[in-house]
N, C-alpha and C. Protein backbone atom coordinates (compact mmCIF):
# COMPACT_ATOMS: atom_id res chain seq x y z
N UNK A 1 -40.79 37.58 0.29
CA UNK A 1 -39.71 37.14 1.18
C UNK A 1 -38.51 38.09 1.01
N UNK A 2 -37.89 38.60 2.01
CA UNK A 2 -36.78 39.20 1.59
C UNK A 2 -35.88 38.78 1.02
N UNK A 3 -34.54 39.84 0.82
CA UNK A 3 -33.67 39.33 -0.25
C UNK A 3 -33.05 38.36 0.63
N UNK A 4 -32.31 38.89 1.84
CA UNK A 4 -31.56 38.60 2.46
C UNK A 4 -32.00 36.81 2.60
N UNK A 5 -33.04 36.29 2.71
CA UNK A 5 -33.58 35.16 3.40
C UNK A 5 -33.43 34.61 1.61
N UNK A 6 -33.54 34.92 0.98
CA UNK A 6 -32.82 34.44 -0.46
C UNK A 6 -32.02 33.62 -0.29
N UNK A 7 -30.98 34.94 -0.87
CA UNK A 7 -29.81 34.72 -0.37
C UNK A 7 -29.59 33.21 0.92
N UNK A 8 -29.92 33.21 2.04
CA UNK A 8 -29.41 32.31 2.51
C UNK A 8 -29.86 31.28 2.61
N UNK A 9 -30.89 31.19 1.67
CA UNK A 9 -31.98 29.72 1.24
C UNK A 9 -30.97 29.18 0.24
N UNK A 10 -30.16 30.02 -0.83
CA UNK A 10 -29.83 29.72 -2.03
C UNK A 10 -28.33 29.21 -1.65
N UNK A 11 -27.71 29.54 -0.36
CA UNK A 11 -26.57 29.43 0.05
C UNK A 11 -26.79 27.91 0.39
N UNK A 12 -27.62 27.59 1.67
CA UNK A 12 -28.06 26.44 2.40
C UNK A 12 -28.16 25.52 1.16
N UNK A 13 -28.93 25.46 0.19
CA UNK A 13 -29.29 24.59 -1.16
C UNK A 13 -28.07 24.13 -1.86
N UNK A 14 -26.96 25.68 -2.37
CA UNK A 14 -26.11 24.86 -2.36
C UNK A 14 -25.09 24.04 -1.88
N UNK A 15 -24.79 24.64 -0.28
CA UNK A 15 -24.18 23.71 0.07
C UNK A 15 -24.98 22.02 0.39
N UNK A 16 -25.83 21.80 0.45
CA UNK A 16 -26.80 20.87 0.47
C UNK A 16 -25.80 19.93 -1.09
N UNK A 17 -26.04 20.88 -1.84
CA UNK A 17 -25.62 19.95 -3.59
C UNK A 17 -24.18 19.44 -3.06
N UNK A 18 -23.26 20.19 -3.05
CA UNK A 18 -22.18 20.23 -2.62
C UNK A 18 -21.68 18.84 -1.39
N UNK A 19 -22.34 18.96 -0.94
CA UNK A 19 -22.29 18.00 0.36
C UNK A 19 -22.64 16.36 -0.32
N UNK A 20 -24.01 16.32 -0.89
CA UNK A 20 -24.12 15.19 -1.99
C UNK A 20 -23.59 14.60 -2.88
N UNK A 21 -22.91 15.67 -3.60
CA UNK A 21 -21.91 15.60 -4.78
C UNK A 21 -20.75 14.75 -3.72
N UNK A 22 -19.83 15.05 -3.03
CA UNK A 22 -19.09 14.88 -1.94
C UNK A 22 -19.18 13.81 -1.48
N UNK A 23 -20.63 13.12 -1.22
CA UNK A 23 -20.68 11.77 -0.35
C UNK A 23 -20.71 10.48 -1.79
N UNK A 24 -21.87 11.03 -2.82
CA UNK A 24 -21.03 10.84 -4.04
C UNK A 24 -19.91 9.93 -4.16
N UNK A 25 -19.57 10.96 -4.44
CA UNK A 25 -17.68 11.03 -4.73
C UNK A 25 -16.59 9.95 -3.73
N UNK A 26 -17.33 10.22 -2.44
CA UNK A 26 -16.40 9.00 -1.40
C UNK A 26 -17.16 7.67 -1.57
N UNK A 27 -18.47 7.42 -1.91
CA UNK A 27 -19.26 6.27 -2.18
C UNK A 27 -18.24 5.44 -3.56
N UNK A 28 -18.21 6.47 -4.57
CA UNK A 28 -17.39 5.71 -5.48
C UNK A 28 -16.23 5.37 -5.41
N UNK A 29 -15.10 6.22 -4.93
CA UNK A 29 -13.98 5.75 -5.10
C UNK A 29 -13.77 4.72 -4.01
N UNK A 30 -14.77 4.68 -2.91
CA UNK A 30 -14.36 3.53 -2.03
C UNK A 30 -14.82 2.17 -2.69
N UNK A 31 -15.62 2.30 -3.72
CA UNK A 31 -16.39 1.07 -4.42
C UNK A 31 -14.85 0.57 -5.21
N UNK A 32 -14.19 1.66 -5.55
CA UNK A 32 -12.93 1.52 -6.47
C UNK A 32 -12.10 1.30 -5.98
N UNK A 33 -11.68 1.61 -4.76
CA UNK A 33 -10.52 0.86 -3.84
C UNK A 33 -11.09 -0.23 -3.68
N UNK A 34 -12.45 -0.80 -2.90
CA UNK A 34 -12.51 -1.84 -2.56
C UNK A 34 -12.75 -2.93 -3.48
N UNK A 35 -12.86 -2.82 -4.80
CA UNK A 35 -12.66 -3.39 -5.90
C UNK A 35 -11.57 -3.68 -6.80
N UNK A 36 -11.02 -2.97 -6.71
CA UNK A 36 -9.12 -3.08 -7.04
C UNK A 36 -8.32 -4.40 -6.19
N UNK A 37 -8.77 -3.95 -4.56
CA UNK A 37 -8.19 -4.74 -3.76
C UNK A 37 -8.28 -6.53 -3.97
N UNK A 38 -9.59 -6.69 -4.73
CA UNK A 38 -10.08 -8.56 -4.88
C UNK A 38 -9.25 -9.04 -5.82
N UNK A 39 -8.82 -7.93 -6.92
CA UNK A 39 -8.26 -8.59 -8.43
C UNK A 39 -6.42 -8.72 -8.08
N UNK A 40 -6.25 -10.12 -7.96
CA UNK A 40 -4.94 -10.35 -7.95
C UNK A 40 -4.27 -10.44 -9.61
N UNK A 41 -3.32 -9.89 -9.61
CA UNK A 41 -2.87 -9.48 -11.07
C UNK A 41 -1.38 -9.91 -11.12
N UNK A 42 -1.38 -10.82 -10.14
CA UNK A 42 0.57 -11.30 -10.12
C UNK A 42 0.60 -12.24 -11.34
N UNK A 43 1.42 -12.17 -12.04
CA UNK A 43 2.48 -12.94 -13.02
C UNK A 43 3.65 -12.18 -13.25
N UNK A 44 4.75 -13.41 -14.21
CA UNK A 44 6.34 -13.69 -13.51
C UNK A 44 6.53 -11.93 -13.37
N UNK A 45 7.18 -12.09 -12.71
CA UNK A 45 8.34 -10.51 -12.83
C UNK A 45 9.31 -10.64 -12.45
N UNK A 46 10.55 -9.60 -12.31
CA UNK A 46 11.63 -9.77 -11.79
C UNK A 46 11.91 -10.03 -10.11
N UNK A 47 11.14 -8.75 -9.50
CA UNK A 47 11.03 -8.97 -8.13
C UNK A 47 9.51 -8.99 -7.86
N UNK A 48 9.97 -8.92 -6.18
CA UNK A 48 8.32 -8.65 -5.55
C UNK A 48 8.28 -7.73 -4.50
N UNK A 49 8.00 -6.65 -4.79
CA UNK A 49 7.96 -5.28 -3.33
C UNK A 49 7.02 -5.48 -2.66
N UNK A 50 7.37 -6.01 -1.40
CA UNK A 50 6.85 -6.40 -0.21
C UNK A 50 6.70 -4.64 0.86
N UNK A 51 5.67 -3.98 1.11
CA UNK A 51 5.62 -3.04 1.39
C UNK A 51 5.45 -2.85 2.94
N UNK A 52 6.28 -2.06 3.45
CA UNK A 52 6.10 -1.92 4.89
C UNK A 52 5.06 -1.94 5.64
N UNK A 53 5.28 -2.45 7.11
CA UNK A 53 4.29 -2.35 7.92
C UNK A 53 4.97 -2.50 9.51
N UNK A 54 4.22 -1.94 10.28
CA UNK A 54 4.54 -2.05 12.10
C UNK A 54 5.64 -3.40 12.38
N UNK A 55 6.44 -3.47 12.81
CA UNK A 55 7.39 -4.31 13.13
C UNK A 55 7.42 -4.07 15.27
N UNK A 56 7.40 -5.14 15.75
CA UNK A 56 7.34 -4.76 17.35
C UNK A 56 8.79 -5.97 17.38
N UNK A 57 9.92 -4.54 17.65
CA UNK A 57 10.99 -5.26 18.22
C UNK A 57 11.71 -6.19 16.81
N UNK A 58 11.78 -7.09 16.83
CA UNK A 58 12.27 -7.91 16.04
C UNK A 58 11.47 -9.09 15.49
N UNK A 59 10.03 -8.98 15.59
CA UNK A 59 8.79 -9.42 15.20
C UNK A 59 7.86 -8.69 14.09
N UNK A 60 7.77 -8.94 13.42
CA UNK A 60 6.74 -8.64 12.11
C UNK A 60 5.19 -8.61 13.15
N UNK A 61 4.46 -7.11 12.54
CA UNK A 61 3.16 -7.16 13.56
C UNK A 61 2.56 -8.13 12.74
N UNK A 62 1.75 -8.82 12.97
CA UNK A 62 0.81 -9.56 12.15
C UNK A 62 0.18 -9.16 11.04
N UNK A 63 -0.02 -7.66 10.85
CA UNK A 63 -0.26 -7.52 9.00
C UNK A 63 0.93 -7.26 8.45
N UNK A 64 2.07 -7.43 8.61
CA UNK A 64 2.91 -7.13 8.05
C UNK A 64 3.36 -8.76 7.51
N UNK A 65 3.42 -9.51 8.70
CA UNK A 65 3.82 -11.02 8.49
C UNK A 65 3.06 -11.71 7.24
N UNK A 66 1.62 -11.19 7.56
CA UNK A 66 0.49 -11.54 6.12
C UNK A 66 1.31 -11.00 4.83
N UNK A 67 1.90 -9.71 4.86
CA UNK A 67 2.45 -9.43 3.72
C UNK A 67 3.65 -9.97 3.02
N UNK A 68 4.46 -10.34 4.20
CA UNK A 68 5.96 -10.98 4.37
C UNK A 68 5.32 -12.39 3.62
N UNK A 69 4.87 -13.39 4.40
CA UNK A 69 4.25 -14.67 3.75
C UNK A 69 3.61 -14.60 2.01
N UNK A 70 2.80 -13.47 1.75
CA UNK A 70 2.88 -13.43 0.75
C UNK A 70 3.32 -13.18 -0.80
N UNK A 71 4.53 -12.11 -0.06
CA UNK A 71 5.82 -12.15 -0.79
C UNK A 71 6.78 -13.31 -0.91
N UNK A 72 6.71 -14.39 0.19
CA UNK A 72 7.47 -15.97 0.06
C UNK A 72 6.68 -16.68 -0.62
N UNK A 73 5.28 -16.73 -0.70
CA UNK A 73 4.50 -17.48 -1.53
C UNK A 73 4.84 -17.16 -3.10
N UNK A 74 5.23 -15.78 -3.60
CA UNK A 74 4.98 -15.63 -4.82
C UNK A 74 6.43 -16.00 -5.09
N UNK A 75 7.55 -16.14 -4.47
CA UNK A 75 8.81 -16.57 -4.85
C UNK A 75 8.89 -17.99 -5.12
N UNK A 76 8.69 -18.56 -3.86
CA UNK A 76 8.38 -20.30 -3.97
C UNK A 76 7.79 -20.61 -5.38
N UNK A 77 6.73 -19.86 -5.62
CA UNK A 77 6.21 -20.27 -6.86
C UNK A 77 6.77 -20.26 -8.19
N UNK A 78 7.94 -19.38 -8.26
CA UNK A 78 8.50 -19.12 -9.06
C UNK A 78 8.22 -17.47 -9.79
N UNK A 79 7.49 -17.19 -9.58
CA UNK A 79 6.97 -15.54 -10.31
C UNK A 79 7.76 -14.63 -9.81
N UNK A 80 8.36 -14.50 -9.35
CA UNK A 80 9.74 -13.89 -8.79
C UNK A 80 10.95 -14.28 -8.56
N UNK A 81 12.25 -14.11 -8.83
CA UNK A 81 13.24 -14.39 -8.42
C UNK A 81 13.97 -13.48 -7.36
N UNK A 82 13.70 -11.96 -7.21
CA UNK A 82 14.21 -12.00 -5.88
C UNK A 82 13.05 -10.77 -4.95
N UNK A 83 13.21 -10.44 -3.74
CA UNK A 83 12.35 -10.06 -2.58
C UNK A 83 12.97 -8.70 -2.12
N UNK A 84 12.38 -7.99 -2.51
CA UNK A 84 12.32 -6.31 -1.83
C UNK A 84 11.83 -5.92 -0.90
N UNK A 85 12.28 -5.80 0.59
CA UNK A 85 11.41 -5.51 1.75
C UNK A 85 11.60 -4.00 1.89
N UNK A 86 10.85 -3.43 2.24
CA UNK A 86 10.75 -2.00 2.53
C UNK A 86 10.43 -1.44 3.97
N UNK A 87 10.51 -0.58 4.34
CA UNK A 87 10.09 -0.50 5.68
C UNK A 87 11.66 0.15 6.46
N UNK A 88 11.72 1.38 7.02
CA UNK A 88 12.47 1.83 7.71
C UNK A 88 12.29 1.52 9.07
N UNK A 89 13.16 2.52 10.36
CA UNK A 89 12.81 2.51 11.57
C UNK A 89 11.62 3.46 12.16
N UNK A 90 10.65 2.53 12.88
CA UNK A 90 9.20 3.42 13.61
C UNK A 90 10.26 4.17 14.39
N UNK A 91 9.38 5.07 15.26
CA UNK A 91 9.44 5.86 16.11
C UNK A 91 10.07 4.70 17.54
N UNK A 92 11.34 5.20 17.81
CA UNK A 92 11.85 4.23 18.86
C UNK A 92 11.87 2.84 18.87
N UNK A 93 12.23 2.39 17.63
CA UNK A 93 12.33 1.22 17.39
C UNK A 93 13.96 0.49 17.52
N UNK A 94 14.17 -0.72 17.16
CA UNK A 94 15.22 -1.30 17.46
C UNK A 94 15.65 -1.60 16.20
N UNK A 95 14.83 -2.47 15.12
CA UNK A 95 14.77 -3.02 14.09
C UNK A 95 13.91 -2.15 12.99
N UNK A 96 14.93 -1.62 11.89
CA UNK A 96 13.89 -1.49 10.66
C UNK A 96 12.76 -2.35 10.27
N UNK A 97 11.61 -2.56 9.50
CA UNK A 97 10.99 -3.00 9.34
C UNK A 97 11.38 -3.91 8.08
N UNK A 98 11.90 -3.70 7.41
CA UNK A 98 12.76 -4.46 5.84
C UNK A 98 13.89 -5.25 6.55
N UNK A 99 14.19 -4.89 7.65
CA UNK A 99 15.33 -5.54 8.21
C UNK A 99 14.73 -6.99 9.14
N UNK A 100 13.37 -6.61 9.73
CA UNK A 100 12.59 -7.76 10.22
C UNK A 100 12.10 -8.86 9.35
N UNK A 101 11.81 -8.32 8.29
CA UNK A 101 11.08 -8.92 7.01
C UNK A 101 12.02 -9.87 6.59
N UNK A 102 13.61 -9.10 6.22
CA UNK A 102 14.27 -10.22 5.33
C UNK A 102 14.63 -11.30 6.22
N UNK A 103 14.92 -11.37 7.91
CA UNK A 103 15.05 -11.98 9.02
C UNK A 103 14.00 -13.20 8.65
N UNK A 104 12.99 -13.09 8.82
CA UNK A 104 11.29 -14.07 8.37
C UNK A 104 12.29 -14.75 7.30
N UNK A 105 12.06 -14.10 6.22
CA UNK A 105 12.21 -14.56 4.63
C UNK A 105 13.61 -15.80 5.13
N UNK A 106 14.47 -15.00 5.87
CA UNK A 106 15.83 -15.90 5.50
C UNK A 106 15.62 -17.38 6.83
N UNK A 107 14.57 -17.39 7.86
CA UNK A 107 14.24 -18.52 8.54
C UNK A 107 13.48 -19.28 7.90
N UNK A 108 12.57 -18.62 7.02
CA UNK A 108 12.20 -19.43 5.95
C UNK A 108 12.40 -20.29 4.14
N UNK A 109 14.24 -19.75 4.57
CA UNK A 109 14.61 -20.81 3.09
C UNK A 109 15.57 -19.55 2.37
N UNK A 110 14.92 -18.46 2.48
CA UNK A 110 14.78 -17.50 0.98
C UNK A 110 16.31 -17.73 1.21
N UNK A 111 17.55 -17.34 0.34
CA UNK A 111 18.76 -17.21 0.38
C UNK A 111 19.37 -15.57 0.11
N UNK A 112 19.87 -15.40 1.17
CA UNK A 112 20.32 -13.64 1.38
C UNK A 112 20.59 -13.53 -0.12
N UNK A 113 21.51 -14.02 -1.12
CA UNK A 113 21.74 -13.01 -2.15
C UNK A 113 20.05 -12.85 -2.84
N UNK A 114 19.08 -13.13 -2.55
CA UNK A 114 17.33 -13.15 -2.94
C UNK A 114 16.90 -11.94 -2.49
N UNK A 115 17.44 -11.58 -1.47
CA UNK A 115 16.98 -10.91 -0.42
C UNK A 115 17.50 -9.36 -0.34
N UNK A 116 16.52 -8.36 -1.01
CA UNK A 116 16.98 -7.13 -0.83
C UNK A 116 16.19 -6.06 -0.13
N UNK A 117 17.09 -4.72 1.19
CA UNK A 117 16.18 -4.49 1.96
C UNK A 117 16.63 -2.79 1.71
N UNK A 118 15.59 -2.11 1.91
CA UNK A 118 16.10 -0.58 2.30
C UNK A 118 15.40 -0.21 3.36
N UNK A 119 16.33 0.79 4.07
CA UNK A 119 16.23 1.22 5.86
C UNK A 119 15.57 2.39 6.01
N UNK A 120 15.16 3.53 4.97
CA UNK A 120 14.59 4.65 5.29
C UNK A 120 13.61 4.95 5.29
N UNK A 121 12.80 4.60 4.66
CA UNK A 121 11.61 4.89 4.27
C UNK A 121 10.86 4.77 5.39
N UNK A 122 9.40 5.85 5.50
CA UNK A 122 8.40 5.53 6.62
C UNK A 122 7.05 5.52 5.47
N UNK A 123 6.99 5.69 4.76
CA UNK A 123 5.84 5.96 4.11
C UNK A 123 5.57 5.13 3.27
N UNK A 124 4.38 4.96 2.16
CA UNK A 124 4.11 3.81 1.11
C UNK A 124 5.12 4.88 -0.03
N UNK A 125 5.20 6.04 -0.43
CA UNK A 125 5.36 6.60 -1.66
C UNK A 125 7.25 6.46 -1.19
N UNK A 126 7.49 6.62 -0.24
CA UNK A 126 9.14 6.59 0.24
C UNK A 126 9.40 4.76 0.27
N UNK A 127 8.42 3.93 0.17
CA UNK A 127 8.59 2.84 0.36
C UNK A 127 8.74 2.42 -1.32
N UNK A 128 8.08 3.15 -1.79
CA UNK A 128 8.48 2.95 -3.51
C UNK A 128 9.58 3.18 -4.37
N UNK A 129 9.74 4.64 -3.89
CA UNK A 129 11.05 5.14 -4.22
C UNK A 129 12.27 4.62 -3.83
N UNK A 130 12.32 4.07 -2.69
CA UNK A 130 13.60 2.92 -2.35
C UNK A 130 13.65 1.81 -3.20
N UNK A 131 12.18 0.90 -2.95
CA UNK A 131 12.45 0.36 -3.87
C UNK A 131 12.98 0.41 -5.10
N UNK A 132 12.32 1.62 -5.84
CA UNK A 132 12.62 1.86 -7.52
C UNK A 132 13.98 2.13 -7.64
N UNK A 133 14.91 2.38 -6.72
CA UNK A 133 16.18 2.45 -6.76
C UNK A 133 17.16 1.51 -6.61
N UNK A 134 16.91 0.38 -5.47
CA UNK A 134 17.54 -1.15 -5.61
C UNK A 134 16.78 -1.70 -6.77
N UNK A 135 15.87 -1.65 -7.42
CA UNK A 135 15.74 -1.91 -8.67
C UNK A 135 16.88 -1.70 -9.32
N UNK A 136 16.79 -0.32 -10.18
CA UNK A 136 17.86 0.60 -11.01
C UNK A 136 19.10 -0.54 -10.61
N UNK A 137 19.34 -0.44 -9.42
CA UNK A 137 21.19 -1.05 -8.81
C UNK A 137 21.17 -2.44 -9.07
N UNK A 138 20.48 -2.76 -9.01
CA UNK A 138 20.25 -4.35 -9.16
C UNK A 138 19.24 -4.86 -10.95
N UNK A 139 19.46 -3.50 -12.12
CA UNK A 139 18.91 -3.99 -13.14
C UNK A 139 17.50 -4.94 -13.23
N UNK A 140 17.09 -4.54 -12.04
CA UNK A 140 15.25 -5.36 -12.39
C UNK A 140 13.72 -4.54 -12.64
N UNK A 141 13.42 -5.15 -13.69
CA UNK A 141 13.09 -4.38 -14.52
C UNK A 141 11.61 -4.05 -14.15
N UNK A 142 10.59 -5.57 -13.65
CA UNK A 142 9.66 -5.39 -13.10
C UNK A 142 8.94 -6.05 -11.80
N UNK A 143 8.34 -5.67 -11.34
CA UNK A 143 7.87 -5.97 -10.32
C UNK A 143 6.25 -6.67 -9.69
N UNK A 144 6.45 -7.18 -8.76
CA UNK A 144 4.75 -7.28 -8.25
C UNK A 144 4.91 -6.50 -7.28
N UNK A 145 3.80 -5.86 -6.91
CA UNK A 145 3.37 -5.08 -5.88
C UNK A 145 2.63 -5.79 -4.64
N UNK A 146 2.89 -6.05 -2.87
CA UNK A 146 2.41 -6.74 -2.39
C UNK A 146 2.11 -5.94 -1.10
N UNK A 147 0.58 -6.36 -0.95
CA UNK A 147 0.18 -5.22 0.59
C UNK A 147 -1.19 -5.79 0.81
N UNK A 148 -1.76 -4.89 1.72
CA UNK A 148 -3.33 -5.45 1.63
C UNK A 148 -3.83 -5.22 0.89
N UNK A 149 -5.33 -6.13 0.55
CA UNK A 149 -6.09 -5.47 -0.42
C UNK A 149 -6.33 -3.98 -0.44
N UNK A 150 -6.77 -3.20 0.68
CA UNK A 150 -7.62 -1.82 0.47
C UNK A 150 -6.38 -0.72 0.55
N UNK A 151 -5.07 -1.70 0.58
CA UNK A 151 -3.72 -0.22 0.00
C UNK A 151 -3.57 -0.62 -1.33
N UNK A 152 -4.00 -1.67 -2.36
CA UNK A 152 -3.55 -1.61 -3.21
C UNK A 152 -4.08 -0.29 -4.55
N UNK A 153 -4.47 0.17 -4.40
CA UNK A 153 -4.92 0.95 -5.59
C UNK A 153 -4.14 2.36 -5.42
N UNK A 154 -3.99 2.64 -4.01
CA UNK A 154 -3.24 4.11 -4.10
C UNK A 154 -1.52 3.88 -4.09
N UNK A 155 -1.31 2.52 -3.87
CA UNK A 155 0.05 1.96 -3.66
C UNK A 155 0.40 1.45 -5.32
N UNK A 156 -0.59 1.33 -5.65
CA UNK A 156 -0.21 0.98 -7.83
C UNK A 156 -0.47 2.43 -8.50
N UNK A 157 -1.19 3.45 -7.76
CA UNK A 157 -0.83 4.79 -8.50
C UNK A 157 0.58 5.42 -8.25
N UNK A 158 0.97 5.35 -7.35
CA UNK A 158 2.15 5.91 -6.57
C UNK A 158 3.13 4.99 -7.61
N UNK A 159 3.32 3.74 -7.67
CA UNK A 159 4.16 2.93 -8.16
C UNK A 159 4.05 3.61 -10.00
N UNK A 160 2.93 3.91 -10.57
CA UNK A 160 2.83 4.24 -11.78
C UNK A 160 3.79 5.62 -12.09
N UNK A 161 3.04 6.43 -10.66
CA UNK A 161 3.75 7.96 -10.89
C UNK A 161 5.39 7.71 -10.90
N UNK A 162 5.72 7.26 -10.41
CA UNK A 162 7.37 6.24 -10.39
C UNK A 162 8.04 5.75 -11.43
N UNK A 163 6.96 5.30 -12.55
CA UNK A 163 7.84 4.64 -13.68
C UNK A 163 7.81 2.99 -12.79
N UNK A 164 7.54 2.59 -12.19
CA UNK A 164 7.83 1.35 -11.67
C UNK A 164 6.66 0.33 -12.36
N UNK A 165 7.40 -0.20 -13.46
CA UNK A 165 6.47 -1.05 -14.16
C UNK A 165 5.84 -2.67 -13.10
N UNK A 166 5.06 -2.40 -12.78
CA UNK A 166 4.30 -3.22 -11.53
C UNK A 166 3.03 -3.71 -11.65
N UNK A 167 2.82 -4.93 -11.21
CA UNK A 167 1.18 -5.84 -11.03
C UNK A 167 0.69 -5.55 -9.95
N UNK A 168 -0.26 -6.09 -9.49
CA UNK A 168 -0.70 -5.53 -7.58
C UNK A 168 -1.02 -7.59 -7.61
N UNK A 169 -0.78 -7.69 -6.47
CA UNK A 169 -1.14 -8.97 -5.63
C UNK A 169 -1.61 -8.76 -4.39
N UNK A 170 -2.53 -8.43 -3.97
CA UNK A 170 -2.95 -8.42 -2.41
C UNK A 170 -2.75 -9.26 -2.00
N UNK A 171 -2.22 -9.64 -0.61
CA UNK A 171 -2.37 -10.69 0.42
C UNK A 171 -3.70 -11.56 0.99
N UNK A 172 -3.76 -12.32 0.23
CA UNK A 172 -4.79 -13.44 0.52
C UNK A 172 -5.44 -13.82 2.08
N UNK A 173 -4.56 -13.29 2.78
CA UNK A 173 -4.67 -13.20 4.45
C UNK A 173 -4.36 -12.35 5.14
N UNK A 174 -5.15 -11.02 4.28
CA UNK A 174 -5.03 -9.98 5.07
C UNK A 174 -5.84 -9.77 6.58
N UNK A 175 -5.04 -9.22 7.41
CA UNK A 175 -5.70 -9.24 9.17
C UNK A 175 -6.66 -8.48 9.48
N UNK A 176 -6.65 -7.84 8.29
CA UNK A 176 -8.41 -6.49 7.96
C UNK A 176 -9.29 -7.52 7.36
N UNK A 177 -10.18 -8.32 8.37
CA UNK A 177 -10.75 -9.14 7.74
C UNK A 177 -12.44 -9.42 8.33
N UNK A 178 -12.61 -8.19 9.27
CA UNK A 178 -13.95 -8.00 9.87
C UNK A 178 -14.43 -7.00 9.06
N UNK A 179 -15.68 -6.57 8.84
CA UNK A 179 -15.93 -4.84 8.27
C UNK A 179 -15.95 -4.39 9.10
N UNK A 180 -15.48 -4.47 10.45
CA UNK A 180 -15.02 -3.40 11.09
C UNK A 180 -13.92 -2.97 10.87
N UNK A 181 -12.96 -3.74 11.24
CA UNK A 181 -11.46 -3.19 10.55
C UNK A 181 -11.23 -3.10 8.97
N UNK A 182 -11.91 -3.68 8.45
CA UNK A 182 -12.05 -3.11 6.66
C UNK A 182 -12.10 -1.76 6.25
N UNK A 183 -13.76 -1.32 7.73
CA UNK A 183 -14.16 0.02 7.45
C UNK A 183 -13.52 1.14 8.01
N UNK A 184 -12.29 0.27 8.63
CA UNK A 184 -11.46 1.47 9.42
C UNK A 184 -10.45 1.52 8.26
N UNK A 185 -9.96 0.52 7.56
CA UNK A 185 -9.18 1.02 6.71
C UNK A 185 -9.19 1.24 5.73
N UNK A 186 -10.34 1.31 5.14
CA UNK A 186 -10.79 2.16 4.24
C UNK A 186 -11.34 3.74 4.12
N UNK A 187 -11.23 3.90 5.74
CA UNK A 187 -11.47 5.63 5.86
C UNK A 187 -10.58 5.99 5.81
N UNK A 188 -9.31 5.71 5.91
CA UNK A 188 -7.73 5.28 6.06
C UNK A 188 -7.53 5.91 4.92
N UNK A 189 -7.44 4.65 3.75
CA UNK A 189 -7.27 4.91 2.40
C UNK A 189 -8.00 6.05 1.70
N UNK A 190 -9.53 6.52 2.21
CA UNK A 190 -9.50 7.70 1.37
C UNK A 190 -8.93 8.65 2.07
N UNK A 191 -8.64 9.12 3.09
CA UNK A 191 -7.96 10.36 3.21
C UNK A 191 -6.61 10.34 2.49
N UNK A 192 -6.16 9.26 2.96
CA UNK A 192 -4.42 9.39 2.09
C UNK A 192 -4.56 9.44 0.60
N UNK A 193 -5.47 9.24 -0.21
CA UNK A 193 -5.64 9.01 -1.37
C UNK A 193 -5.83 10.41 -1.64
N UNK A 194 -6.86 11.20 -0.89
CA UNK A 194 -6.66 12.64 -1.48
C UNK A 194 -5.38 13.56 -0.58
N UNK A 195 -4.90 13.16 0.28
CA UNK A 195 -3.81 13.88 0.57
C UNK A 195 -2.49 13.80 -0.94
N UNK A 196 -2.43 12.69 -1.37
CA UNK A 196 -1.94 12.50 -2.51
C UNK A 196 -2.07 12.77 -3.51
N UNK A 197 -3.26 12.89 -3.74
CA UNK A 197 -3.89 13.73 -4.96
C UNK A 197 -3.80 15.43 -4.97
N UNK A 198 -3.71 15.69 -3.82
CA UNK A 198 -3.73 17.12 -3.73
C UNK A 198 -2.13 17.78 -3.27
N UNK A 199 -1.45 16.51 -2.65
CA UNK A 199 -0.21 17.28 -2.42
C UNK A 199 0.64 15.99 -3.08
N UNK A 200 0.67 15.22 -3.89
CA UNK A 200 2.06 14.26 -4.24
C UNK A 200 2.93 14.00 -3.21
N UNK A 201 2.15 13.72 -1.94
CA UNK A 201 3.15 12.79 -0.96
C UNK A 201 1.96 11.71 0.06
């Protein structure tokens, strides 16, 4: 056989390994996101970072409201004493998203001095860093972490890289609740997971 046809047998083979190794690799860590996401790990802390999501107008989209509710659940209960909403302004929006959130929270009981919000952030890692800073200003020391299940694992690394001493609590009623929309957001989560891994944002 010639060389040349070698050569591109030996090329084809390895990318063949390569490609395996690869599917691999996304088989597991999605086993690891989607396994992270079941284990609720809330007890007391100081606050609870309630993490952004789509706001339409002056309405919480419905996974965000799942998140909002489950940041009032863990207060009511007592495991928190006060509520961190996060969430800046979308693209042509009216209302920040932390600004919709504490709106919910305060029709539902919570009492504004409970209630702390920051306006900039668009991202989960900018949604941390706000937080970790009304922390600092407000002396609280730790936190629960609150989102859907299949953001919690890259949303508790981000919180680690932070110094933000934090539990994860997924939302018990999250709106990703077909494997269709599970499996959409879990293709979701691994790309951002290695965009993060490879660039720290």
């Amino acid at each position: 056989m010639p060389a040349g046809a070698d050569v591109i047998r030996f090329i084809l083979k390895s990318l063949g390994w390569i490609a395996g190794a690869l599917l691999v690799w996304l088989l597991l860590l999605g086993i690891v996101i989607w396994n992270y996401g079941r284990q609720d790990q809330a007890a007391p802390a100081d606050c609870a970072i309630v993490l952004g999501a789509a706001a339409y107008g002056a309405r919480p989209s419905p996974v965000f409201e799942e998140r909002i509710r489950h940041g009032l659940a863990l207060y009511r209960t007592g495991l928190v004493s006060k509520l961190i909403f996060t969430g800046g302004y979308g693209d042509g929006a009216s209302h920040a998203e932390s600004e919709v959130a504490a709106a919910y929270a305060r029709r539902h009981g919570v009492p504004e001095a409970d209630i702390l919000i920051e306006t900039r952030s668009r991202t989960t890692q900018q949604n941390l860093t706000e937080a970790r800073a009304l922390m600092k200003a407000q002396g609280l020391r730790t936190a629960i972490l609150v989102s859907d299940p299949l953001h919690m694992r890259r949303a508790m690394w981000m919180a680690r890289d932070l110094d933000i001493p934090a539990v994860s609590s997924p939302t018990p009623t999250s709106r990703y609740r077909s494997l269709k929309t599970k499996w959409r957001f879990l293709r979701r989560e691994l790309h951002y997971w290695h965009v993060y891994l490879f660039t720290g944002t």
